[in-house]
Protein backbone atom coordinates (compact mmCIF):
# COMPACT_ATOMS: atom_id res chain seq x y z
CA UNK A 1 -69.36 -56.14 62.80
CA UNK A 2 -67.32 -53.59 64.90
CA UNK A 3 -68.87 -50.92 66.44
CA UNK A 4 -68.26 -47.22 65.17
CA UNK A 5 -65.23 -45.98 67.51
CA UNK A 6 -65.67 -42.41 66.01
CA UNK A 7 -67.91 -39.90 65.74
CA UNK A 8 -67.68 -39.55 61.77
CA UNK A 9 -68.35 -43.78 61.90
CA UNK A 10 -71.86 -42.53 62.49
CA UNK A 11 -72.45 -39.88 59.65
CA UNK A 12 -72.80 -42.99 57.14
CA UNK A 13 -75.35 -44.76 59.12
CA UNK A 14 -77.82 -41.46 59.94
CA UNK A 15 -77.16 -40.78 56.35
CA UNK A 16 -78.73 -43.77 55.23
CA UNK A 17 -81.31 -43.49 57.37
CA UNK A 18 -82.25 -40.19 56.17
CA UNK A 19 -82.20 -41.65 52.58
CA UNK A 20 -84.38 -45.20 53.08
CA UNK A 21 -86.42 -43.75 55.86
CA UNK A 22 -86.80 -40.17 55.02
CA UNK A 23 -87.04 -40.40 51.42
CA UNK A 24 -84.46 -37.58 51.45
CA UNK A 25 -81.76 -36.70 48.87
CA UNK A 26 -78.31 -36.69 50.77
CA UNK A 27 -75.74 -36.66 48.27
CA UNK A 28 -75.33 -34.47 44.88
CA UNK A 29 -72.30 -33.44 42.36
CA UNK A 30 -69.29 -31.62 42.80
CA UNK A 31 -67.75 -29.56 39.51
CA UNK A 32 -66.04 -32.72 38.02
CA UNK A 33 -68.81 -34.76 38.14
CA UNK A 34 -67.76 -36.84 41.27
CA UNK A 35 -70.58 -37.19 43.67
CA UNK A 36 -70.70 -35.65 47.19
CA UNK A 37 -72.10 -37.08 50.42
CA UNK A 38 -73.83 -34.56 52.20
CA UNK A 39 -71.88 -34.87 55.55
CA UNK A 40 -70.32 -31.73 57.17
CA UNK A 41 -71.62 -29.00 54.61
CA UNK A 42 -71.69 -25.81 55.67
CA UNK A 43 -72.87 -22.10 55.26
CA UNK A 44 -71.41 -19.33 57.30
CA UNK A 45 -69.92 -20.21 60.54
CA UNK A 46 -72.51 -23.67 60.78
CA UNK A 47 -71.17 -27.08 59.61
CA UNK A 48 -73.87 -29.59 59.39
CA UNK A 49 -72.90 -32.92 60.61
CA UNK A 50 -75.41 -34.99 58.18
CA UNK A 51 -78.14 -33.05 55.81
CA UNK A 52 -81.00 -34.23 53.35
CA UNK A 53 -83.42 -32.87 51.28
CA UNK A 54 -86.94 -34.08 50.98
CA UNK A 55 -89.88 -32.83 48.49
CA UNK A 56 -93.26 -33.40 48.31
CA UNK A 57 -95.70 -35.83 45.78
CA UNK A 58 -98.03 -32.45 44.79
CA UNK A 59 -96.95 -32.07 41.05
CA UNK A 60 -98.01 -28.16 41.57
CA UNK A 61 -95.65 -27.75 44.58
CA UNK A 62 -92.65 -26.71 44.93
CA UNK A 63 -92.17 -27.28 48.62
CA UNK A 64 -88.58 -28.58 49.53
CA UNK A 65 -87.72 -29.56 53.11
CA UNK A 66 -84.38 -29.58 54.89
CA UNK A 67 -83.45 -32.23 57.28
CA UNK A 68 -80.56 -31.31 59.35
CA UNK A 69 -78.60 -33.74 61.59
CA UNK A 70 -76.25 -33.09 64.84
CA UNK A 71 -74.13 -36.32 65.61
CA UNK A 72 -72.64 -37.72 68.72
CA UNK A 73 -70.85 -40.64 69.80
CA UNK A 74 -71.22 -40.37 73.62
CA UNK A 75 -73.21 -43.29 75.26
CA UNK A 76 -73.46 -42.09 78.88
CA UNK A 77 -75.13 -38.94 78.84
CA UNK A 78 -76.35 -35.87 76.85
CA UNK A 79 -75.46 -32.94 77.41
CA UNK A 80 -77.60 -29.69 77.16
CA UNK A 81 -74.87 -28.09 74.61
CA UNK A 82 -75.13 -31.05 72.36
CA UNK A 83 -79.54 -29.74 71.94
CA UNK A 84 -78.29 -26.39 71.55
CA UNK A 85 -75.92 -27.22 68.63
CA UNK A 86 -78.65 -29.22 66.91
CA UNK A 87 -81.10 -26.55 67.22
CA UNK A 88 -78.57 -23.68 65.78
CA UNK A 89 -79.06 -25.60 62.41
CA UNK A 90 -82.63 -23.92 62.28
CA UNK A 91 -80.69 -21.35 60.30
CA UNK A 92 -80.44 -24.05 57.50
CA UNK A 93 -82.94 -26.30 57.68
CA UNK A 94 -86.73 -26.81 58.64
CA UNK A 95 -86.16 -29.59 60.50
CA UNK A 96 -83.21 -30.12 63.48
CA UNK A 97 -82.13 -33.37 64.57
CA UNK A 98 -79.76 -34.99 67.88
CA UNK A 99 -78.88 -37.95 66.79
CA UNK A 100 -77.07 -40.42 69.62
CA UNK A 101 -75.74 -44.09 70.46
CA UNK A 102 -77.86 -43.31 74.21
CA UNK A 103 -81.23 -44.16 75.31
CA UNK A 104 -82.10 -40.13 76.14
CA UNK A 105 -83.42 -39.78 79.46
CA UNK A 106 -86.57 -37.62 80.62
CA UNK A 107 -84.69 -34.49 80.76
CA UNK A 108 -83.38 -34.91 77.94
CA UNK A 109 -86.75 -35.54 76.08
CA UNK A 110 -88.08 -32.60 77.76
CA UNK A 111 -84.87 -30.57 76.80
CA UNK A 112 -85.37 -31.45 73.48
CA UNK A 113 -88.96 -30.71 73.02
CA UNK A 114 -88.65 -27.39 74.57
CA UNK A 115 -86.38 -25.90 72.01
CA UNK A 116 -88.24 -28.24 69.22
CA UNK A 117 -85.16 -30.45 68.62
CA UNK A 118 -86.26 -34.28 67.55
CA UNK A 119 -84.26 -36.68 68.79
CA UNK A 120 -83.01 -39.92 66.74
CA UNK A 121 -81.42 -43.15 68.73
CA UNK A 122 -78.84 -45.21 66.78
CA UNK A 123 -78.68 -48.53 67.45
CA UNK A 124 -75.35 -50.48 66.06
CA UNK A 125 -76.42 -49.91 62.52
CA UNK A 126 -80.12 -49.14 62.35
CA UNK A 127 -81.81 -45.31 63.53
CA UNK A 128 -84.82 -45.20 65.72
CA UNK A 129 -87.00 -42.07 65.91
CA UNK A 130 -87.60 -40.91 69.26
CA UNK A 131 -89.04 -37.79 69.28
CA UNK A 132 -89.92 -35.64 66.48
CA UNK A 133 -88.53 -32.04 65.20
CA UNK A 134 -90.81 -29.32 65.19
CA UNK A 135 -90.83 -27.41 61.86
CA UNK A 136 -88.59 -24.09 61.72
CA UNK A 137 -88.28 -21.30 59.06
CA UNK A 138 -85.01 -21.30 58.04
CA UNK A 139 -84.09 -17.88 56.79
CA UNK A 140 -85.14 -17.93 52.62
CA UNK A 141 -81.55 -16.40 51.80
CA UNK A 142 -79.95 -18.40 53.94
CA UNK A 143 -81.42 -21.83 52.47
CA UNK A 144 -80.72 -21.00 48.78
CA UNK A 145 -77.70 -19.80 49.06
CA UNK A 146 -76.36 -23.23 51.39
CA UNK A 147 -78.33 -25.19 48.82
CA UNK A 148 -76.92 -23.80 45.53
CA UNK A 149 -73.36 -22.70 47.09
CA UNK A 150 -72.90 -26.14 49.54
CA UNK A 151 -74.95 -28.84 48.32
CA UNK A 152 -74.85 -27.74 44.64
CA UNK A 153 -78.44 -27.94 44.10
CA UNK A 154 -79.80 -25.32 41.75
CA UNK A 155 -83.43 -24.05 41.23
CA UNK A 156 -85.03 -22.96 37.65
CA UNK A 157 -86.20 -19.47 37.69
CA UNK A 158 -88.63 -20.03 35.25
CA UNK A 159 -90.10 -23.76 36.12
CA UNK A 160 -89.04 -23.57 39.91
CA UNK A 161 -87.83 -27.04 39.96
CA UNK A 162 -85.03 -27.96 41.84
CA UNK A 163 -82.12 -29.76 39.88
CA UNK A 164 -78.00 -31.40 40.84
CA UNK A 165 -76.05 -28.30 39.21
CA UNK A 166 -73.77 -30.55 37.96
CA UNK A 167 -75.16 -34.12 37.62
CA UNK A 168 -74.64 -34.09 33.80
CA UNK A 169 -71.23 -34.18 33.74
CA UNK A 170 -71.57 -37.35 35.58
CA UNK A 171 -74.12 -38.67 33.14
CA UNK A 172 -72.76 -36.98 30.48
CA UNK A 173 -76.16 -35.74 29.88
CA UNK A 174 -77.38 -32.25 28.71
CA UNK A 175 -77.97 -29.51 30.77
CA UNK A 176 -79.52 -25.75 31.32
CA UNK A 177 -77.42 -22.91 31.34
CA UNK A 178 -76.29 -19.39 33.92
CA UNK A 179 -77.47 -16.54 32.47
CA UNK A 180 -76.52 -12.64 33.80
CA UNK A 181 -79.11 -10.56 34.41
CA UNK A 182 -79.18 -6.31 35.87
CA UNK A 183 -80.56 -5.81 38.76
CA UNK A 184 -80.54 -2.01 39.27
CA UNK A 185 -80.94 -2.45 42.82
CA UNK A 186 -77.77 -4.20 43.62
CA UNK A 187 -74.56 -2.64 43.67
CA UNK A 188 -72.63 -1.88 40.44
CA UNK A 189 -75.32 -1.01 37.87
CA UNK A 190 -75.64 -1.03 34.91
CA UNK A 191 -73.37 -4.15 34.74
CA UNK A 192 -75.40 -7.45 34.68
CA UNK A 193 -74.79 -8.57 38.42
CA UNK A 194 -77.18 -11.27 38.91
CA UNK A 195 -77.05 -15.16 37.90
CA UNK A 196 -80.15 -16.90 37.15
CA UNK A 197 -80.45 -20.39 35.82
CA UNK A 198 -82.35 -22.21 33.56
CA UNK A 199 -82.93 -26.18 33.31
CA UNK A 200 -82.63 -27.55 30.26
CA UNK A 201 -85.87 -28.05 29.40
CA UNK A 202 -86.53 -24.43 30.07
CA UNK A 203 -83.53 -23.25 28.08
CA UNK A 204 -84.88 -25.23 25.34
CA UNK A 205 -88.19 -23.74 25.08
CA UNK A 206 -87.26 -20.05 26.08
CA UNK A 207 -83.65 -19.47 25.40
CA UNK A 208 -83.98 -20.20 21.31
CA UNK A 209 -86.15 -16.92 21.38
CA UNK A 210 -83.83 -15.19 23.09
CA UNK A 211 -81.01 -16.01 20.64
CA UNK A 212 -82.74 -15.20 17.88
CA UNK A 213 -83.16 -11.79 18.66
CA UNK A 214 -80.24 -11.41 19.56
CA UNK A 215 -79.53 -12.61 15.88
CA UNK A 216 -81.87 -10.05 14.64
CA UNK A 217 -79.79 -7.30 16.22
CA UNK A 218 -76.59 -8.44 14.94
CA UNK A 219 -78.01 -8.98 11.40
CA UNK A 220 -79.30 -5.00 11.56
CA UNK A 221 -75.72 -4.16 12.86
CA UNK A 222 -74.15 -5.76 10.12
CA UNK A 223 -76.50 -4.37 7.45
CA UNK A 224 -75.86 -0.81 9.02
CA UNK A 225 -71.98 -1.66 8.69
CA UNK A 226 -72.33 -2.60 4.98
CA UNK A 227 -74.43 0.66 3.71
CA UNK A 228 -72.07 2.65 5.43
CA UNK A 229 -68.82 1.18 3.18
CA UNK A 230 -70.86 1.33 0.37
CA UNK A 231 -71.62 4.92 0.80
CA UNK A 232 -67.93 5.12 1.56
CA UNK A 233 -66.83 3.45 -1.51
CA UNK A 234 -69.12 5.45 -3.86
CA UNK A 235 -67.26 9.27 -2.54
């Protein structure tokens, strides 16, 4: 088998390492259905060159990590700049990554562990970990909004669970609901200005109760309606 002559070559192989070996989700759903590799997804001015998602056994947690991968295709040396690209993705994800075709040298190592950046060797087709990541706090606003607006992943606001926004129209499966909510903080109040979503289990169990008042109040509209034409109709 040939070996990768460019750079993007590489994003495939790192990407199934972060899958097998990481246990990380690396692909979700685009609008149609049709899924999406998550290779060069971006938020703000940073593109990431390979990203995956991990979560944790604990069925009371929550806890989602990002994994966040800078990729090069150079072989004879590593360049500070290449470590400072790889840690800017600490914006975005909890864990930054330099992954190379080079056996890093000392420096390099050193380089790397200064600024926390793990380092990841690719050999032909298999990914060897050299050094580890420390762990960085991405900012919170930051991380929802690349995971809900980039990788289309969405998270319940009732359940917290994190779900593919739109992995049922793959499966042709059901699905949870947007719902607009005021938030008289934000600009343009009283206008319901903030989305909030709802799996579908969730939108099972609470949205029913919703509707049904929302029955009720049309019902007592209607009522009100009909006394007043019958008052009408009896002048």
């Amino acid at each position: 088998m040939p070996k990768p002559a460019l750079e993007k070559d590489l994003y495939e192989i790192v990407r199934r390492y972060l899958t097998k070996e990481r246990g990380c989700v690396t692909a979700s759903f685009n609008s149609r259905g049709k899924q999406i590799p998550y290779v060069n997804r971006g938020h703000g001015q940073l593109i990431v060159d390979v990203y995956g998602l991990s979560g944790v056994r604990d069925t009371h947690s929550r806890k989602l990590e990002g994994i966040a991968v800078e990729v090069k295709r150079k072989k004879t040396s590593t360049p500070r700049r290449y470590i400072a690209q790889a840690e800017q993705y600490s914006h975005l994800a909890h864990r930054c990554y330099l992954a190379q075709p080079f056996d890093f040298t000392d420096k390099t190592k050193i380089e790397a562990a200064r600024t926390g950046v793990g380092l990841l060797l690719i050999k032909g087709r298999e990914v060897e970990l050299v050094s580890e990541s420390r762990l960085f706090s991405p900012s919170p606003d930051d991380f929802d909004s690349f995971l809900n607006n980039s990788l289309q992943i969405r998270q319940c606001a009732i359940c917290g669970c994190y779900q593919f926004r739109y992995a049922h129209r793959a499966a042709d499966s059901d699905a949870g609901g947007s719902h607009w909510r005021r938030d008289d903080i934000a600009p343009s109040p009283p206008k319901k200005n903030k989305r909030t979503y709802l799996c579908a289990e969730c939108e099972h169990r609470w949205a029913p109760g919703s509707d049904f008042k929302k029955l009720e109040k049309q019902v007592a509209r209607l009522k009100n309606q009909i006394a007043k034409l019958r008052n009408a109709l009896k002048r």
